[in-house]
N, C-alpha and C. Protein backbone atom coordinates (compact mmCIF):
# COMPACT_ATOMS: atom_id res chain seq x y z
N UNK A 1 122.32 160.15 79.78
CA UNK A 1 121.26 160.07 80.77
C UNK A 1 119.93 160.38 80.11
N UNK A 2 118.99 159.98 79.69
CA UNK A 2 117.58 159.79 80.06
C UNK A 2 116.89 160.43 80.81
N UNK A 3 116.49 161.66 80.59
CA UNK A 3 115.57 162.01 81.53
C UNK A 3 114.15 161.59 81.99
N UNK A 4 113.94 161.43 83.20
CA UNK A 4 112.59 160.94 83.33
C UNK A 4 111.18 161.69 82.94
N UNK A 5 110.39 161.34 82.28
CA UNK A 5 109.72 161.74 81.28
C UNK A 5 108.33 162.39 82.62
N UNK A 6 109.16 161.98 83.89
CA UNK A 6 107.63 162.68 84.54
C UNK A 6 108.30 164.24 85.32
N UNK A 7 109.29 164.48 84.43
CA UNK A 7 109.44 165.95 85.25
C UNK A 7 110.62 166.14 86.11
N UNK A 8 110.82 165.26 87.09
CA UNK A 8 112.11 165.23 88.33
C UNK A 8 112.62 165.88 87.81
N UNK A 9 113.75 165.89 86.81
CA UNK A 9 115.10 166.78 86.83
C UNK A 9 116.02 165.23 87.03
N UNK A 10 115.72 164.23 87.03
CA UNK A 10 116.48 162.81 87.52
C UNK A 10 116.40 162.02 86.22
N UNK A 11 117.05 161.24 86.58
CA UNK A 11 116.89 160.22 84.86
C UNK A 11 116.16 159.43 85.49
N UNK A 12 115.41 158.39 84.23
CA UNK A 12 114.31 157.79 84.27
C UNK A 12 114.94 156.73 84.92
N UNK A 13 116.46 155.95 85.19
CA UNK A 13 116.77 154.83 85.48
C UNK A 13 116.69 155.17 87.24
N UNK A 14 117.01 156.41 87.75
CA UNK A 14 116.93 156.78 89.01
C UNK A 14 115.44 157.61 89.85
N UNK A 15 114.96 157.39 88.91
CA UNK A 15 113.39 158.12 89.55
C UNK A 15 112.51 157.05 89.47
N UNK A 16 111.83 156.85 88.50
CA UNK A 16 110.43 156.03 88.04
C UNK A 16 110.50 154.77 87.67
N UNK A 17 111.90 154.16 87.06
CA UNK A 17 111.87 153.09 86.33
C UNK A 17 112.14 152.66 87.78
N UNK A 18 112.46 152.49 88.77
CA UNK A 18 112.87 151.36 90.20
C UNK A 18 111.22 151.24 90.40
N UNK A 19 110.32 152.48 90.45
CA UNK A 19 108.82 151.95 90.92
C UNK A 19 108.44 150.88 89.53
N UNK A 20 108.35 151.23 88.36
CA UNK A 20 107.53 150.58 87.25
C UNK A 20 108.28 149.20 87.51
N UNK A 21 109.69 148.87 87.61
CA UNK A 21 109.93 147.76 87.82
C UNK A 21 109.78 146.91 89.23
N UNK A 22 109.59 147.59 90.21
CA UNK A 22 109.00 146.88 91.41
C UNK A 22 110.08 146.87 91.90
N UNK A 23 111.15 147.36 92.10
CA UNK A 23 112.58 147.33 92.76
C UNK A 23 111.85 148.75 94.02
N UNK A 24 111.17 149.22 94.17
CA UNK A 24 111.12 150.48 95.05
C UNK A 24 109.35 151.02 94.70
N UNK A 25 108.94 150.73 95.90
CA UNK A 25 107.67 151.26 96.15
C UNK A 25 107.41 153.19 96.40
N UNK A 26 106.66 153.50 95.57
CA UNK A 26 106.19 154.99 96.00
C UNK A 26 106.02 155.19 97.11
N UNK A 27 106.86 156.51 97.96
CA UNK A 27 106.72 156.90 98.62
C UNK A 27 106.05 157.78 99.23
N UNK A 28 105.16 158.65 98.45
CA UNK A 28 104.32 159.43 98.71
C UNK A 28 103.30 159.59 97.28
N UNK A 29 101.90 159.96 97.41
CA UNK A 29 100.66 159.67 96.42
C UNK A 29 101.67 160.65 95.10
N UNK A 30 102.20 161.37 95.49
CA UNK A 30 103.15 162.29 94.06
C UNK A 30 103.72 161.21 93.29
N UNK A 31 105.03 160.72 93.91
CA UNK A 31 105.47 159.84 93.25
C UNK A 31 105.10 158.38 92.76
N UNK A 32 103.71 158.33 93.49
CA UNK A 32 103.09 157.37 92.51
C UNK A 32 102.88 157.69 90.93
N UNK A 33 101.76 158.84 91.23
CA UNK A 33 101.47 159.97 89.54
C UNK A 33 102.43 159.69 89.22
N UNK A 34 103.32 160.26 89.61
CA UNK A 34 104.50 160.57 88.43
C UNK A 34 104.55 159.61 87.56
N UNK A 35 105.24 158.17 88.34
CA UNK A 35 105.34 156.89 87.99
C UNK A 35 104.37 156.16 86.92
N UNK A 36 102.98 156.80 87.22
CA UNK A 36 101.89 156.15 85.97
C UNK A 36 102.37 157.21 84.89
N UNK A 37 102.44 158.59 85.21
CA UNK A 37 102.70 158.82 83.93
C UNK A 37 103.85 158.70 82.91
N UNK A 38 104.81 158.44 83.78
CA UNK A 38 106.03 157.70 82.95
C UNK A 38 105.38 156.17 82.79
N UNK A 39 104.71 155.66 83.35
CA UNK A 39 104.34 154.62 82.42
C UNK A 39 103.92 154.12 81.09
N UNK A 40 103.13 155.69 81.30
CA UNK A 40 102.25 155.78 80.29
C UNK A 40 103.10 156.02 79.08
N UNK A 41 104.09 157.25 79.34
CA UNK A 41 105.05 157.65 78.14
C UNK A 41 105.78 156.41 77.64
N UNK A 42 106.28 155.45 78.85
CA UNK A 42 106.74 154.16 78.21
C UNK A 42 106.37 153.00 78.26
N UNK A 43 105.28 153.34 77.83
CA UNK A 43 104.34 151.95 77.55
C UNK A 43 104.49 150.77 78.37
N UNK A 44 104.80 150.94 79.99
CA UNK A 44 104.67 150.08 80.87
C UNK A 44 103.43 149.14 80.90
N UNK A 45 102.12 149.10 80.57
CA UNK A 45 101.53 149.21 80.66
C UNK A 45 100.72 148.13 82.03
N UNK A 46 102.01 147.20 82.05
CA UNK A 46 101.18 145.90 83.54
C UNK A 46 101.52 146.61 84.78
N UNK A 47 102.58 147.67 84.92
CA UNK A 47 102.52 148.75 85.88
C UNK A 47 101.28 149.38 86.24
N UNK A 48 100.45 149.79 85.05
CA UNK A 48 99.04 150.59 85.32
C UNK A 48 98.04 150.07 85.73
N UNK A 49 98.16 148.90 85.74
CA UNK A 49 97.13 148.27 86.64
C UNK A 49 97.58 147.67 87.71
N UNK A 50 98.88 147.03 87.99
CA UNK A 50 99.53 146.92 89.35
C UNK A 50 99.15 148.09 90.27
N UNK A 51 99.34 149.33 89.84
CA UNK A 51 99.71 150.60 90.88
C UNK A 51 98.06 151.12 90.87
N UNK A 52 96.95 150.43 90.69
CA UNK A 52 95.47 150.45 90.68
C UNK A 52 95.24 150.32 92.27
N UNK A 53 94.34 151.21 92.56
CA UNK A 53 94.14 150.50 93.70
C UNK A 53 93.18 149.29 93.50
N UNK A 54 92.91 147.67 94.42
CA UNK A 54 92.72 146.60 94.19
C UNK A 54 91.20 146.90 93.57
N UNK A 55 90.49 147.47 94.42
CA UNK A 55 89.18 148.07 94.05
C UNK A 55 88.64 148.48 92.60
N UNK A 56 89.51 149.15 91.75
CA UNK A 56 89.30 149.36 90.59
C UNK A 56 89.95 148.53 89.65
N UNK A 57 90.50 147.54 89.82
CA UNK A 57 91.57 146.77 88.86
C UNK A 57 90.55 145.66 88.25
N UNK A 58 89.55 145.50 88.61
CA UNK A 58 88.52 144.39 87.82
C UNK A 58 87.85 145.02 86.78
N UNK A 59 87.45 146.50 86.73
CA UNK A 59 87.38 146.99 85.37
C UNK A 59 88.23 147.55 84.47
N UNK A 60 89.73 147.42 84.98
CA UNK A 60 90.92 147.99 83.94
C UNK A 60 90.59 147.27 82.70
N UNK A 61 90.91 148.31 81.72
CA UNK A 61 91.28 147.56 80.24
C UNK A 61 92.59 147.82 79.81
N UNK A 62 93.34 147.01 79.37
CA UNK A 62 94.53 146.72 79.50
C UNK A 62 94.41 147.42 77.82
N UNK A 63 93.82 146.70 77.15
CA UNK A 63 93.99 146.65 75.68
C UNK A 63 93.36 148.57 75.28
N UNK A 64 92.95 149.08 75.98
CA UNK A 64 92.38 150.38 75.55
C UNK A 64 93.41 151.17 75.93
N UNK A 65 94.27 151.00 77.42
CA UNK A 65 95.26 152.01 77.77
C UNK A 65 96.90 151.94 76.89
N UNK A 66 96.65 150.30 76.32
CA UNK A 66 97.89 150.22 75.65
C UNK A 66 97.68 151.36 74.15
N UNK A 67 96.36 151.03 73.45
CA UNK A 67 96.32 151.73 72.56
C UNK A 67 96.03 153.40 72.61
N UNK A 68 95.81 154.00 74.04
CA UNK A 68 95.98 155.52 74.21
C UNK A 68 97.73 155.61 74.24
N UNK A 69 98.44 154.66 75.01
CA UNK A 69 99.88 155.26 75.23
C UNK A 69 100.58 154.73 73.83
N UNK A 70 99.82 154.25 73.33
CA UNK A 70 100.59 154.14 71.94
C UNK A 70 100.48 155.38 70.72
N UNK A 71 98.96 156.14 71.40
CA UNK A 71 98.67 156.60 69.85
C UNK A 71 98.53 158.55 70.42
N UNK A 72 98.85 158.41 71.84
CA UNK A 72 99.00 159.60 72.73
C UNK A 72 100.11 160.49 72.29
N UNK A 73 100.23 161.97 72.74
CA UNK A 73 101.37 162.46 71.95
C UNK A 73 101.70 163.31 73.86
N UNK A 74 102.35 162.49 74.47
CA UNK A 74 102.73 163.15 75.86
C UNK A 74 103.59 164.59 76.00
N UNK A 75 103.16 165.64 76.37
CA UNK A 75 103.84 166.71 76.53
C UNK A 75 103.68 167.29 77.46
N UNK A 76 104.88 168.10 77.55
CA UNK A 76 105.18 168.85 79.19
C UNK A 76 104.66 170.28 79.15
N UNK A 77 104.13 171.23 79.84
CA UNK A 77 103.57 172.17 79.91
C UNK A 77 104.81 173.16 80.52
N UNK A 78 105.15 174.17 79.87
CA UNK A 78 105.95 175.05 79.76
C UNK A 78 105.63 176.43 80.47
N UNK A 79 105.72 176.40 81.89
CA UNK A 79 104.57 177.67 82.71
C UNK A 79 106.10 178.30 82.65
């Protein structure tokens, strides 16, 4: 199992990957976050502008967020 890289305690095939793949819409503004940021960890990246609201999606840069989640070092905070 895979854990999902945004935290749940769930694997990534049962939490985040059904939103990034469009099989299951977010249910609440949390599990959206979550969802971009497992995007981000796995380089979803046509997810991050899908899950835009419509309003801001004409200035996304596709090519700048691919090269942060490529060159990003994602880590979990240990409280």
């Amino acid at each position: 199992m895979k854990p999902c890289p945004c935290g749940s305690q769930l694997s990534y095939e049962e939490c985040c990957r059904p939103l990034i793949k469009g099989r299951r819409k977010a249910a609440t503004a949390e599990q959206l976050m979550r969802s971009r940021y497992s995007a981000y960890v796995e380089k979803e990246i046509p997810y991050l502008r899908s899950s835009l609201h419509p309003d801001h999606r004409s200035d996304y840069d596709e090519k700048s967020s691919r090269e942060w989640a490529e060159n990003a070092e994602c880590t979990r905070s240990r409280s």
